[in-house]
Protein backbone atom coordinates (compact mmCIF):
# COMPACT_ATOMS: atom_id res chain seq x y z
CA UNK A 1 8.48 18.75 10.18
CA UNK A 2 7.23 17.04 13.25
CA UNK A 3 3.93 18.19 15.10
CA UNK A 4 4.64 18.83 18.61
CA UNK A 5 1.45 18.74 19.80
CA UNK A 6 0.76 15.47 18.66
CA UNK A 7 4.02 14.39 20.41
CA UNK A 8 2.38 15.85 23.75
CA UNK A 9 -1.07 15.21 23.31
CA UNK A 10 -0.03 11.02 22.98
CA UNK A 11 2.54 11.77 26.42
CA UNK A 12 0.53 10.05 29.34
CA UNK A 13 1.25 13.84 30.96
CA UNK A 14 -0.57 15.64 27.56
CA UNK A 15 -2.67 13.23 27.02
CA UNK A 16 -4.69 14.05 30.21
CA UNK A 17 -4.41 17.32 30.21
CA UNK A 18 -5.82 18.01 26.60
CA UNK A 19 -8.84 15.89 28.36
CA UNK A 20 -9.44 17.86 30.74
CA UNK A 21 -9.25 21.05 28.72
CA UNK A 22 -11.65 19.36 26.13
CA UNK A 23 -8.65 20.22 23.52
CA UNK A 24 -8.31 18.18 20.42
CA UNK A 25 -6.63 15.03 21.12
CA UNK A 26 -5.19 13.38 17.70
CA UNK A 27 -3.47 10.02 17.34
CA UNK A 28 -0.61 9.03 15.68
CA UNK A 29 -1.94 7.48 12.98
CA UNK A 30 -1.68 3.96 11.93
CA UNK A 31 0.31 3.78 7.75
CA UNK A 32 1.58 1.12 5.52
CA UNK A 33 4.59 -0.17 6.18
CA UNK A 34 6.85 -2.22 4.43
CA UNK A 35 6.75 -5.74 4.44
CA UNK A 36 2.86 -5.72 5.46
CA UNK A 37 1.04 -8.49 3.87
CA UNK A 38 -2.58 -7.75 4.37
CA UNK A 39 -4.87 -4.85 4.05
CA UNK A 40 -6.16 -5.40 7.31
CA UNK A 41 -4.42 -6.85 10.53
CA UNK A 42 -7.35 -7.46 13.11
CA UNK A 43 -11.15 -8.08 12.87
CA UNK A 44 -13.34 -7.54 9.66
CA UNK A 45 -16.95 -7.18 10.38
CA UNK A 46 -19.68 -7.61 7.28
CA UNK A 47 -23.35 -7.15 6.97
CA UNK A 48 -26.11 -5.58 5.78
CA UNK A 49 -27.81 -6.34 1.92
CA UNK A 50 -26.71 -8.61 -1.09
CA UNK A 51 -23.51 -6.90 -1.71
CA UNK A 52 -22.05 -8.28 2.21
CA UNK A 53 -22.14 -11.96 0.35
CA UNK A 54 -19.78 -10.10 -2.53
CA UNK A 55 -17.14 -9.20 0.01
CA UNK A 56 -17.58 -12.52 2.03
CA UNK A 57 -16.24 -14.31 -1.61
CA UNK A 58 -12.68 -12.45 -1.28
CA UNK A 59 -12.93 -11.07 2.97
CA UNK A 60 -9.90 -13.78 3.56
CA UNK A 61 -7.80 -12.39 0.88
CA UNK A 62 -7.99 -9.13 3.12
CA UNK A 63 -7.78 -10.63 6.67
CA UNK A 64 -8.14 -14.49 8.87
CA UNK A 65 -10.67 -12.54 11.35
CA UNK A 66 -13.51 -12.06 9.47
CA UNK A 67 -17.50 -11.72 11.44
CA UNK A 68 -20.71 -11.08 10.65
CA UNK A 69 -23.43 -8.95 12.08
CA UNK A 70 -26.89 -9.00 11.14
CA UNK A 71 -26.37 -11.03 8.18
CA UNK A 72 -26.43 -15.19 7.26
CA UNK A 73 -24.71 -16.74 10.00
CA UNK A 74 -23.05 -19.31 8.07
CA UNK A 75 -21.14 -16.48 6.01
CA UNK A 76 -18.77 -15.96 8.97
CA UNK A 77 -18.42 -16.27 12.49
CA UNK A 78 -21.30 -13.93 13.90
CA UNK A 79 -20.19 -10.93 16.13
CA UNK A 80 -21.77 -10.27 19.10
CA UNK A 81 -21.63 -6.16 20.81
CA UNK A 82 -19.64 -6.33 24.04
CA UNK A 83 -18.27 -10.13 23.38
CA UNK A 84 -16.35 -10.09 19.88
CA UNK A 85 -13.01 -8.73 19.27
CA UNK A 86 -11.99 -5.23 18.63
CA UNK A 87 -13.27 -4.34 14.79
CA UNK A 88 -10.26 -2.80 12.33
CA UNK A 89 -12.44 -3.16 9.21
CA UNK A 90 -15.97 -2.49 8.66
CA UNK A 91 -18.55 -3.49 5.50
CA UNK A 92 -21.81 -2.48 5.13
CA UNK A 93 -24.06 -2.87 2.37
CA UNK A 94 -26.95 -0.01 2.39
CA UNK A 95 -27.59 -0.65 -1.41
CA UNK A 96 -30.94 -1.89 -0.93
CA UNK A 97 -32.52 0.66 1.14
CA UNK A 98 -34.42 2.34 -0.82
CA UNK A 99 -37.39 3.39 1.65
CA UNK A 100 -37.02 5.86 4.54
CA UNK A 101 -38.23 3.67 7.17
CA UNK A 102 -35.60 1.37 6.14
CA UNK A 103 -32.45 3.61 6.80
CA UNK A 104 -33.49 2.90 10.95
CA UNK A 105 -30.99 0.11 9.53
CA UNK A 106 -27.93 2.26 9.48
CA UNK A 107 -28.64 3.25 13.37
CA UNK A 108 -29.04 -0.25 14.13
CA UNK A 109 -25.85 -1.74 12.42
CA UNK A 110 -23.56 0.89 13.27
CA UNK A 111 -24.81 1.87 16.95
CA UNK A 112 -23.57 -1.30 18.95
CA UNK A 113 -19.99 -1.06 16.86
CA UNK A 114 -18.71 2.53 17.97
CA UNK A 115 -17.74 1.89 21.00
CA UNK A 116 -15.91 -1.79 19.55
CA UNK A 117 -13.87 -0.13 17.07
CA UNK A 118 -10.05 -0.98 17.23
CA UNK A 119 -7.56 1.51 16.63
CA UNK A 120 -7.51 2.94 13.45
CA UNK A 121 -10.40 1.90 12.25
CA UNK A 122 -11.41 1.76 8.99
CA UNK A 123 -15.23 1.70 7.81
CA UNK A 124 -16.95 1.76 4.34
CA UNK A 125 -20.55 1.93 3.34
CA UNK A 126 -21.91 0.66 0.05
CA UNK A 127 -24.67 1.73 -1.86
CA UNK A 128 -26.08 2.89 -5.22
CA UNK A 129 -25.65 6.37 -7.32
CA UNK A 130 -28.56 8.24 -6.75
CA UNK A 131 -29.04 9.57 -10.04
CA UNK A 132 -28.97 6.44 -11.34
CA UNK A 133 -32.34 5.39 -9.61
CA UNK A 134 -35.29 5.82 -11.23
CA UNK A 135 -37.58 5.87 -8.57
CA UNK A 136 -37.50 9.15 -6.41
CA UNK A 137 -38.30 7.48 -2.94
CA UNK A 138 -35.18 4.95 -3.90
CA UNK A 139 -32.83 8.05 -4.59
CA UNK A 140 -34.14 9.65 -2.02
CA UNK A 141 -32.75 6.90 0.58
CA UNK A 142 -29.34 6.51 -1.23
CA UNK A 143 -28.39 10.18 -1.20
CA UNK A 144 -29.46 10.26 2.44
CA UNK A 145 -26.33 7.73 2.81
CA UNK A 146 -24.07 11.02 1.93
CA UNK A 147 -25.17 12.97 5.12
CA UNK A 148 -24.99 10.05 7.48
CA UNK A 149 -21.31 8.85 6.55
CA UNK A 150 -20.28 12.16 6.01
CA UNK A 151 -21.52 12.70 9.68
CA UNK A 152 -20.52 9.71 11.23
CA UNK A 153 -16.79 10.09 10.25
CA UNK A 154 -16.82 12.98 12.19
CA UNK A 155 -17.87 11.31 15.38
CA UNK A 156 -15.00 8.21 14.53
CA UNK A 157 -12.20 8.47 16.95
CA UNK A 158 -8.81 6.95 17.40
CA UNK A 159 -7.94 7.64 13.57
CA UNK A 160 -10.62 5.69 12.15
CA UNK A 161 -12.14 7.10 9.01
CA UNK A 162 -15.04 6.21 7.16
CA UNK A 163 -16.11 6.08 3.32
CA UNK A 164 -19.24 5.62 1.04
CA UNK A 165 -18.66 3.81 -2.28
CA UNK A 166 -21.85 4.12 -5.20
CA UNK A 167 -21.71 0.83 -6.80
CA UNK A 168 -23.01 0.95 -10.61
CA UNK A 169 -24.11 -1.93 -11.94
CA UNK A 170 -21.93 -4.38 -13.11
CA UNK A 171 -19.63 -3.22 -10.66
CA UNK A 172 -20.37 -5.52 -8.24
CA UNK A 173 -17.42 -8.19 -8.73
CA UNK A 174 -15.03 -5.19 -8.50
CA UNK A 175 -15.20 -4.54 -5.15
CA UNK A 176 -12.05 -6.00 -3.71
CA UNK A 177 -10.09 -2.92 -4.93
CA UNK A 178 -11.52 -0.28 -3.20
CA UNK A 179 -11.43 -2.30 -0.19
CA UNK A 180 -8.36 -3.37 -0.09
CA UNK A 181 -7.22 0.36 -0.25
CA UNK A 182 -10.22 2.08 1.52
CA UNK A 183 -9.84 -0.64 4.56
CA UNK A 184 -6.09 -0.41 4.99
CA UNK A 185 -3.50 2.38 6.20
CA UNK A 186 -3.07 3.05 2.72
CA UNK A 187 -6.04 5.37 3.80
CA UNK A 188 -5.22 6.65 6.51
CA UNK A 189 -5.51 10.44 6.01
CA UNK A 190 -8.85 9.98 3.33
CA UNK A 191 -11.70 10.04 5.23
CA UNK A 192 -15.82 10.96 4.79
CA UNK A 193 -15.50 10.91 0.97
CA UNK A 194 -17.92 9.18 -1.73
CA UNK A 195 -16.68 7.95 -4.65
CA UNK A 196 -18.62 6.18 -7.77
CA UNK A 197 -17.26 2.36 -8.95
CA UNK A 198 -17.99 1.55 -12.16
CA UNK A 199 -17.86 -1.83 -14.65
CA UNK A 200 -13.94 -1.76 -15.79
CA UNK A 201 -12.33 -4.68 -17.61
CA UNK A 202 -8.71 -4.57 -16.56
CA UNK A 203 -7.93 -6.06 -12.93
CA UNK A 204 -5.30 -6.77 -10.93
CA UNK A 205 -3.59 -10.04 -10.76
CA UNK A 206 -0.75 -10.02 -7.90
CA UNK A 207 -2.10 -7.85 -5.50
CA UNK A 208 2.08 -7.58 -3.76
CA UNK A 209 2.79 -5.38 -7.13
CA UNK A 210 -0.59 -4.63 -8.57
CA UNK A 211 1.75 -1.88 -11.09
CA UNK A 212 3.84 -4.96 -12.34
CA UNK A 213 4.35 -4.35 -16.33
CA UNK A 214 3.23 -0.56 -15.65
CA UNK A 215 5.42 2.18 -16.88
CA UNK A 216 4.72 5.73 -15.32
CA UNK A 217 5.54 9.14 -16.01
CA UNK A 218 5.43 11.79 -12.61
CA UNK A 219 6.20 15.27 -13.34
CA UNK A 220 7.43 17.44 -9.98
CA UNK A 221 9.68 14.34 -9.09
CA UNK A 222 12.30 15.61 -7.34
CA UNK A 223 11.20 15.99 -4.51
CA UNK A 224 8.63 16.57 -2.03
CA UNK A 225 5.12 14.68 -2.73
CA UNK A 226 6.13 14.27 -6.67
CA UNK A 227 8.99 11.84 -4.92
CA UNK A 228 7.02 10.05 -2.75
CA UNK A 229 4.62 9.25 -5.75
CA UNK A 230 7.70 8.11 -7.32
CA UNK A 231 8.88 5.83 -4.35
CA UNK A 232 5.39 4.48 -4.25
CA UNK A 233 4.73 3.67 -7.13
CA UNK A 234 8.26 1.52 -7.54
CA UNK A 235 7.20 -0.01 -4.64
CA UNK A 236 3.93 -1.21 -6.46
CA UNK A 237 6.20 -2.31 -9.29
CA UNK A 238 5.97 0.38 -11.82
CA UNK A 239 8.81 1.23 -14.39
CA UNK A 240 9.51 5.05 -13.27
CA UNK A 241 10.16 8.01 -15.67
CA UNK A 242 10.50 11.07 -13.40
CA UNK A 243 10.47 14.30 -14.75
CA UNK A 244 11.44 18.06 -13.55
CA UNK A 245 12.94 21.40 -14.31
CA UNK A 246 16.85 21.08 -15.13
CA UNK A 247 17.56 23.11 -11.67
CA UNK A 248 16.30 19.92 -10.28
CA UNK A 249 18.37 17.38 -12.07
CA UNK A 250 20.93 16.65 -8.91
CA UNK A 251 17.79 15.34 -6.95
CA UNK A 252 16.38 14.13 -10.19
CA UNK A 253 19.19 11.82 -11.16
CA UNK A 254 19.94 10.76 -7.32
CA UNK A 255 16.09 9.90 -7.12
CA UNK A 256 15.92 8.12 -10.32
CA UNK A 257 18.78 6.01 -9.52
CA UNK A 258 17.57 4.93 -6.12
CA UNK A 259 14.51 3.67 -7.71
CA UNK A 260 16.05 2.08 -10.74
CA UNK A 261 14.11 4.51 -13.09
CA UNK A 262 14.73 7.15 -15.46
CA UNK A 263 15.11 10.75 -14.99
CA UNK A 264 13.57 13.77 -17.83
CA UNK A 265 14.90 17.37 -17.25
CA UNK A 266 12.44 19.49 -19.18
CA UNK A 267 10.45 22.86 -18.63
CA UNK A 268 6.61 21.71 -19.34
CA UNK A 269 5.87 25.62 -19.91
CA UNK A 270 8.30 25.55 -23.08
CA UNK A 271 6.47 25.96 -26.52
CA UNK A 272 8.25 22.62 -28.17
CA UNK A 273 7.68 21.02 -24.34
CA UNK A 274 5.09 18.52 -25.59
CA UNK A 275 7.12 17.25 -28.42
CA UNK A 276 10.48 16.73 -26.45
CA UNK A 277 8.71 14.66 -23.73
CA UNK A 278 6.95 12.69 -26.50
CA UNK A 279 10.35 11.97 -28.17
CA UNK A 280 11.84 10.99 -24.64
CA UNK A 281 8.81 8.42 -24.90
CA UNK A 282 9.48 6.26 -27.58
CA UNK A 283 7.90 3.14 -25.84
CA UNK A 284 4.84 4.83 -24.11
CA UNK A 285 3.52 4.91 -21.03
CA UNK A 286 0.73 3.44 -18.98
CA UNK A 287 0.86 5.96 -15.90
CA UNK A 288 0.87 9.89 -15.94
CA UNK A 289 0.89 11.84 -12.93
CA UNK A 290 0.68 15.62 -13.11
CA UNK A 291 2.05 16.82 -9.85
CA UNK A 292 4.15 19.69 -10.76
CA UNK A 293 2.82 22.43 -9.63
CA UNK A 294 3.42 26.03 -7.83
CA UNK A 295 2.36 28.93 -5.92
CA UNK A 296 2.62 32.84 -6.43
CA UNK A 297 -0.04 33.54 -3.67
CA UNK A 298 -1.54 37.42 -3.38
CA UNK A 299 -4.51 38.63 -2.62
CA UNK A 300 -6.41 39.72 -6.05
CA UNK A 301 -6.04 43.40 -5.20
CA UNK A 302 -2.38 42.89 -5.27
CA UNK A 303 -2.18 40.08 -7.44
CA UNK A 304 0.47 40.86 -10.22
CA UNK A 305 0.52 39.60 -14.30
CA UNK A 306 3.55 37.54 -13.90
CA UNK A 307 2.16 35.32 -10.54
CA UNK A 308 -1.37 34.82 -11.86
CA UNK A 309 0.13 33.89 -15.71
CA UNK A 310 2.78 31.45 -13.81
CA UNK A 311 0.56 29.77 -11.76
CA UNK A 312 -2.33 28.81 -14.79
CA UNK A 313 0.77 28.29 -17.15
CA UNK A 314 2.73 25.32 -14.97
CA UNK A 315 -0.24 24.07 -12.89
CA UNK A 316 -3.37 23.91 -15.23
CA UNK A 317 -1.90 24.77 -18.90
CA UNK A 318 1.16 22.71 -19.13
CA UNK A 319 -1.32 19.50 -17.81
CA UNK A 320 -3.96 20.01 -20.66
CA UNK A 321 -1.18 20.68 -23.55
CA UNK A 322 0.81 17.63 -22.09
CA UNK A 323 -1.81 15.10 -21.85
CA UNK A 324 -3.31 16.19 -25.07
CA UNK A 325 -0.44 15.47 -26.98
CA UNK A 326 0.15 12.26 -24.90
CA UNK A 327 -3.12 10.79 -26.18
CA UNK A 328 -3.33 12.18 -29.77
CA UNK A 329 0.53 10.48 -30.02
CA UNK A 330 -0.29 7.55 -28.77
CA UNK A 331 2.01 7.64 -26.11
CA UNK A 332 -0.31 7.30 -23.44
CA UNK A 333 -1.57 3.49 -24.17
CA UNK A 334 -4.76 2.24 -23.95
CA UNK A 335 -6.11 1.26 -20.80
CA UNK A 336 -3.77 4.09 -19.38
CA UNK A 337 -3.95 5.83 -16.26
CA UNK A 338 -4.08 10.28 -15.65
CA UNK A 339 -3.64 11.06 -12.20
CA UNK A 340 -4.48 15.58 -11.81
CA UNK A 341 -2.81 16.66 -8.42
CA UNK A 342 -5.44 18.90 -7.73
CA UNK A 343 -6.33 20.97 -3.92
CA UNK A 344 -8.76 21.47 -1.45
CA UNK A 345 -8.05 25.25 -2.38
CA UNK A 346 -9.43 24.24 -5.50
CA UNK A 347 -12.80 22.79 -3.88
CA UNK A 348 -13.41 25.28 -1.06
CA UNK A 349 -11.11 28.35 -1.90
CA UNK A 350 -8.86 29.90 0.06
CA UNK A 351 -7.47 33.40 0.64
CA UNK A 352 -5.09 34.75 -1.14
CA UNK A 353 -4.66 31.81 -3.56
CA UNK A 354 -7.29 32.96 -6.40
CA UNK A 355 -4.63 32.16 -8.84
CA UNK A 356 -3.76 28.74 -7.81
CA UNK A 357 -7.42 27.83 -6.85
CA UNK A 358 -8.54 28.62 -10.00
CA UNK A 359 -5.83 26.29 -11.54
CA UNK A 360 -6.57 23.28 -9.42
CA UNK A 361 -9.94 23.58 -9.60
CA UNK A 362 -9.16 23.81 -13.50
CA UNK A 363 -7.65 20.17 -13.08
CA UNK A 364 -10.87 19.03 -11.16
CA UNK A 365 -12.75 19.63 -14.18
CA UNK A 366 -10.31 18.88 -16.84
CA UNK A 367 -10.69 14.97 -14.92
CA UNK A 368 -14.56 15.38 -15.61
CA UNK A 369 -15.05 16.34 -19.00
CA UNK A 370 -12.26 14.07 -20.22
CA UNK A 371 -13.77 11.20 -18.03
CA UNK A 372 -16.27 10.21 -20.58
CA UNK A 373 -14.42 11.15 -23.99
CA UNK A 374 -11.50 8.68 -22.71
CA UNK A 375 -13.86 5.43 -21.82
CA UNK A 376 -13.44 3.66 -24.86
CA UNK A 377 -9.92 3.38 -24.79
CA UNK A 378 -10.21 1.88 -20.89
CA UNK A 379 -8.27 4.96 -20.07
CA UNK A 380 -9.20 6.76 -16.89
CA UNK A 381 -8.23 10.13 -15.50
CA UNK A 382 -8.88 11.48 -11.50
CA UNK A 383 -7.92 14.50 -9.58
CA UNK A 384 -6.09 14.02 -5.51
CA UNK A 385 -6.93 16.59 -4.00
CA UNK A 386 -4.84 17.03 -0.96
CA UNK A 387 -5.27 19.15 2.23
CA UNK A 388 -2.75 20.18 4.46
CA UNK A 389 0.35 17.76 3.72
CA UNK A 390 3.51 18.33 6.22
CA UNK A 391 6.00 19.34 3.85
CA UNK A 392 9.09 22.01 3.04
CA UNK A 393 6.34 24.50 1.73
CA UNK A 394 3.71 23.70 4.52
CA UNK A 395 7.02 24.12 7.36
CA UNK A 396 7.91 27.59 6.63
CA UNK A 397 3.69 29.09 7.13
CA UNK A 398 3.20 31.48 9.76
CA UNK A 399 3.09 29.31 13.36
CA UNK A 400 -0.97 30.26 13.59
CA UNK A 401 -1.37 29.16 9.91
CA UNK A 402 0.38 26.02 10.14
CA UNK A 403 -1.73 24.92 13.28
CA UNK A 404 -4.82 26.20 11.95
CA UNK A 405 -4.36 23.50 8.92
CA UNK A 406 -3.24 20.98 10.98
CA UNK A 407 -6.38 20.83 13.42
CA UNK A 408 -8.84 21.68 10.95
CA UNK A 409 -9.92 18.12 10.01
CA UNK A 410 -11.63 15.47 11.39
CA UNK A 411 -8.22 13.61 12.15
CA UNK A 412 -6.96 16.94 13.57
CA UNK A 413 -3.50 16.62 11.99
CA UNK A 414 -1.72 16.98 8.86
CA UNK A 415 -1.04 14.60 6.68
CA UNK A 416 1.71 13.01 4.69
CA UNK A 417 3.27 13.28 1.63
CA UNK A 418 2.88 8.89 2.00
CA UNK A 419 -0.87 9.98 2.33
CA UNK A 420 -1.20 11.46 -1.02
CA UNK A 421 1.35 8.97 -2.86
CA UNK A 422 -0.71 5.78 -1.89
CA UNK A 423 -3.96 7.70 -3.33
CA UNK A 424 -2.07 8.21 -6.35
CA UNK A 425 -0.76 4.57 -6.60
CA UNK A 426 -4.19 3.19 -5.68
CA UNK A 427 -5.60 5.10 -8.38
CA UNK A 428 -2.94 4.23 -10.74
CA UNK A 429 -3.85 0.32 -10.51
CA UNK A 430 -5.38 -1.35 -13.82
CA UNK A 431 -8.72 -2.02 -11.44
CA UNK A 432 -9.18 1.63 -11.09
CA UNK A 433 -10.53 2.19 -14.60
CA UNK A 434 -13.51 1.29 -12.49
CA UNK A 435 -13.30 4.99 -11.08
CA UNK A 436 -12.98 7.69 -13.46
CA UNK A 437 -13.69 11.61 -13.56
CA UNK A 438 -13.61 11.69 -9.80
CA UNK A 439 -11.68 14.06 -7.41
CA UNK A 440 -10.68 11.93 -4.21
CA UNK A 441 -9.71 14.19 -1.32
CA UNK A 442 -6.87 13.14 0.83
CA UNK A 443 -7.59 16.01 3.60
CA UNK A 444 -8.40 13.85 6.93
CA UNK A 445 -11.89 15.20 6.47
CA UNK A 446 -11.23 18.62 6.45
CA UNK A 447 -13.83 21.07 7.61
CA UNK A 448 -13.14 22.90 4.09
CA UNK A 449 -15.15 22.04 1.06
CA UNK A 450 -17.40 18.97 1.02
């Protein structure tokens, strides 16, 4: 469903008008499209501590315009306020302030830049975990990273977002990754999140279909988001088994062909539902994405047996039981990848939805406690959580609803089911054993939740 008001807000007639009312004003924002070669298309600036030298190593793999600011000169061309170019991308390495006086730093760096910022902008902060500092002054400084870019992604305009990424040690070679996703359009509805890298030993090697060799498993595939993930991940180069309730097979079978794949009717609520999918499996899988999921919403006074039971059975049971018997089989390989389509209901709650809240938030810390168990087989697992996502379900809300989601984010707009699909893909990537137990939110910053 289109959004009207972003249609008029962008009209040269709207676009003044919303000014002068002091009305929200999004952008259309900027996504990946096909037959892009590069994260970034424009200006990369880099500076700040040791870890700026990290990203200078790979910065042309990513872009030809690449700057520095406030760093060693001889690393790039230097940038000067008011003179360079337009900035797309952003780095800045904060993972050495570890003094109070010394965050002045993050006023001086970024300052000068907000009013050079290109369209679309995309910026990223590095530092360090604070609880894995030993000194308290040190932690002190690197948690005090959270409030500023959570902050400052709320003053970003034009669609520009910004991230913080906690580098653990040994992590430090594994930064081209993140970026690549974090600094593209790939991003484009994630925005004021922190999220931990850690040491992994897989990595990419062709970054034009990083999921080369992959085979992956999406439940929910039909259609909506479960089909873009599907779609997406193809596109990265992944072997696709999609898999849905028989009333879906039509869409199922059309999707599956499209995308060269395979297509599984099966109920995931039935008792014998882990043992069919396991014997549709005989060669394993590298990729599981639980994105099935549905909604009975009431409030708890006049919630009923039968919607609260549905909801926990498809959307939090049927993930545990399935994923269980994946790894105890052996069907999910080592070094494999869970992806938990969680919700922002899940994080922050929402009306009505105590049932399905409670489930997603379920899958949240299912990704957590598992996290640490599944390490030693190189196998990660992460919850998306989305916010709102324009879609058949998210078309038919009340008019006030629907509007009220849509502006209630720093990008003031919903996002698309693209958004949450290149989230999942990203995540899906043999590099991203680096991140692990995490719940990345792809909500355009939305004023719900944290």
């Amino acid at each position: 469903m289109s959004d009207r008001y972003i249609e008029f807000a962008n009209s040269s007639i709207g676009h003044r008008l919303v000014g002068a009312l002091g009305l929200p004003s999004p952008v259309r924002l900027e996504r990946w499209q096909a037959g892009r070669l590069r994260p970034i298309e424009g200006a990369l600036l880099i500076g700040g501590g040791p870890l700026a030298e990290k990203v200078g190593a790979f910065a042309n793999r990513l872009t030809d315009a690449i700057y520095s600011y406030g760093t060693d000169p001889s690393m790039a061309t230097a940038w000067i306020p008011g003179h360079g170019p337009k900035l797309k991308a952003v780095v800045f390495d904060a993972s050495d302030l570890i003094q109070t006086d010394q965050l002045k730093q993050l006023r001086e760096f970024f300052q000068p830049l907000m009013k050079n910022l290109d369209h679309g902008a995309h910026l990223v902060i590095l530092g360090r975990a604070p609880q894995s500092l030993s000194d308290p002054f040190a932690a002190s400084a690197q948690r005090a990273l959270e409030g500023f870019s959570r902050s400052l992604a709320k003053e970003m305009r034009g669609g520009g977002t910004l991230q913080l990424i906690q580098v653990g040690d040994g992590a430090e070679d594994q930064l081209e990754g993140p970026l690549r996703f974090f600094l593209s359009p790939k991003s484009a509805f994630v925005s004021g999140q922190v999220v931990r890298l850690d040491a992994c030993n897989t990595q990419v090697t062709d970054w034009t279909r990083p999921l080369s060799g992959r085979k992956a498993l999406v439940t929910g595939a039909a259609r909506g988001i479960g089909a873009s993930i599907a779609e997406t991940l193809a596109r990265d180069g992944a072997d696709v088994i999609l898999l849905d309730v028989p009333t879906a097979k039509t869409d199922l079978e059309a999707l599956a062909a499209r995308l060269g794949g395979r297509g599984i009717t099966l109920d995931i609520c039935a008792e014998d539902a882990a043992a069919q999918l396991i014997e549709q499996l005989p060669d394993g899988i590298d990729i599981v994405v639980h994105n099935a999921g549905i909604t009975r919403d009431k409030t708890l006074a006049n919630m009923t047996p039968e919607f609260w039971d549905a909801v926990l059975a498809v959307n939090l049971n049927a993930p545990q039981v399935l994923t269980k018997a994946l790894l105890d089989s052996g069907t999910l390989q080592d070094d494999g990848r869970v992806i938990l389509l969680a919700s922002i209901s899940g994080i922050a709650g929402n009306r009505g939805q105590t049932n399905y809240a409670a489930s997603k938030a379920g899958l949240i810390g299912l990704a957590q406690a598992w996290a640490p168990l599944l390490k030693a087989r190189g196998i990660s697992i992460n919850a998306v959580a989305p916010g709102f996502i324009e879609t058949q379900m998210t078309a038919h809300l009340p008019f006030g609803l629907r509007e009220a989601g849509r502006r209630m984010s720093s990008l003031g707009q919903g996002g698309l089911p693209q958004d949450v699909a290149e989230a999942v893909a990203w995540l899906a990537q043999p590099g991203t054993g680096a991140f692990t137990g995490q719940a990345l939110r792809v909500c355009g910053q939305s004023v719900l939740g944290a």
